[in-house]
C-alpha atoms as a PDB file:
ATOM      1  CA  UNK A   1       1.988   6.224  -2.339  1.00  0.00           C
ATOM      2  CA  UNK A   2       1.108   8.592   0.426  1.00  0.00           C
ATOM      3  CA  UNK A   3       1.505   7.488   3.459  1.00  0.00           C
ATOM      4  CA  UNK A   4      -2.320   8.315   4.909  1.00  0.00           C
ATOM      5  CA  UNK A   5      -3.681   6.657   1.657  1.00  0.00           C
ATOM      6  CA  UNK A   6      -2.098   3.418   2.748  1.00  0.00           C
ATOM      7  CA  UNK A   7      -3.862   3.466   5.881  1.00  0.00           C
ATOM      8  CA  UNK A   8      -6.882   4.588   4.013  1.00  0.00           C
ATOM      9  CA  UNK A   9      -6.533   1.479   1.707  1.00  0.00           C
ATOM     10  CA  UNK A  10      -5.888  -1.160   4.632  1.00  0.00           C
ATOM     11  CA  UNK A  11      -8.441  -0.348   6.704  1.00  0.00           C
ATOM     12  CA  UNK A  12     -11.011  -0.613   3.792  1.00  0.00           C
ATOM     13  CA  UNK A  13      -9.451  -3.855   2.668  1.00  0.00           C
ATOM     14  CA  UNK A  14     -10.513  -4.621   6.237  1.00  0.00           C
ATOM     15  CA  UNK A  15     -13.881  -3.797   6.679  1.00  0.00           C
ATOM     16  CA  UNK A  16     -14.411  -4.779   3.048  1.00  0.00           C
ATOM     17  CA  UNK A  17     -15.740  -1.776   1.956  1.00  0.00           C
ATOM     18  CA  UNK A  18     -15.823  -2.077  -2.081  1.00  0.00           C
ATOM     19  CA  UNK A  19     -16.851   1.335  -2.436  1.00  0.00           C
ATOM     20  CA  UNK A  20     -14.247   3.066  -0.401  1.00  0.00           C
ATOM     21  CA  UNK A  21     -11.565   0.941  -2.466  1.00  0.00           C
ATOM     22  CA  UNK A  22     -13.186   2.241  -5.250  1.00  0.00           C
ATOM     23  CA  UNK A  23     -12.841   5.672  -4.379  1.00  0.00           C
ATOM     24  CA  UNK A  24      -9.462   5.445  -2.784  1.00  0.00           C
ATOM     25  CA  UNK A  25      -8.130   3.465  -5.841  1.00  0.00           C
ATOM     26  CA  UNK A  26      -9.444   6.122  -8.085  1.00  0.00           C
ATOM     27  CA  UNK A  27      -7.525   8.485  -6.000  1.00  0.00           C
ATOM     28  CA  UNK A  28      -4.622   6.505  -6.503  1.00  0.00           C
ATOM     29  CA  UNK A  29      -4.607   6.924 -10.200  1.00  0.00           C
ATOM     30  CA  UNK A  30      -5.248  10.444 -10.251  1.00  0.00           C
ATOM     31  CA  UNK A  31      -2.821  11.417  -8.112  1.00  0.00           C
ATOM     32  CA  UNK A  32       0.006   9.202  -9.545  1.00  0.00           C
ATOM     33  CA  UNK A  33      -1.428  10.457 -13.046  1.00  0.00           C
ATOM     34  CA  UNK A  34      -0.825  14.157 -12.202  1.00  0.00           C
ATOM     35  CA  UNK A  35       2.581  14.047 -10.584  1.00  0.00           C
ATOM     36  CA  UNK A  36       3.701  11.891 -13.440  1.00  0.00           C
ATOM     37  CA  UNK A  37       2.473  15.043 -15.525  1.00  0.00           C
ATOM     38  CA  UNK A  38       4.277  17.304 -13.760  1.00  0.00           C
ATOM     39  CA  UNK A  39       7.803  14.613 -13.333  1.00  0.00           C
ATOM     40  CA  UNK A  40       7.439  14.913 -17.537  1.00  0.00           C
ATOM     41  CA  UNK A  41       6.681  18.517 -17.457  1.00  0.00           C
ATOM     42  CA  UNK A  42      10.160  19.495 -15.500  1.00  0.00           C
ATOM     43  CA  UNK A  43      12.109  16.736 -17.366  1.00  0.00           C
ATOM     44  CA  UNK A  44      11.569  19.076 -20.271  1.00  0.00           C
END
């Protein structure tokens, strides 16, 4: 996970701001969706 998303993540967890863990988790899975796309892609 990328470093400035970490940071993103705590301090939301910290204010307790559902919606920006929403949006950062959703991040998240995109992001580890796509490289894991393109780790499968160049295994090839």
């Amino acid at each position: 996970m990328p470093t400035w998303l970490k940071q993103k993540l705590k301090r939301a967890y910290l204010q307790k701001d559902r919606y920006q863990i929403l949006i950062l988790n959703q991040c998240w899975f995109h992001y580890k969706q796509k490289n894991s796309n393109i780790k499968t892609l160049n295994h090839k």
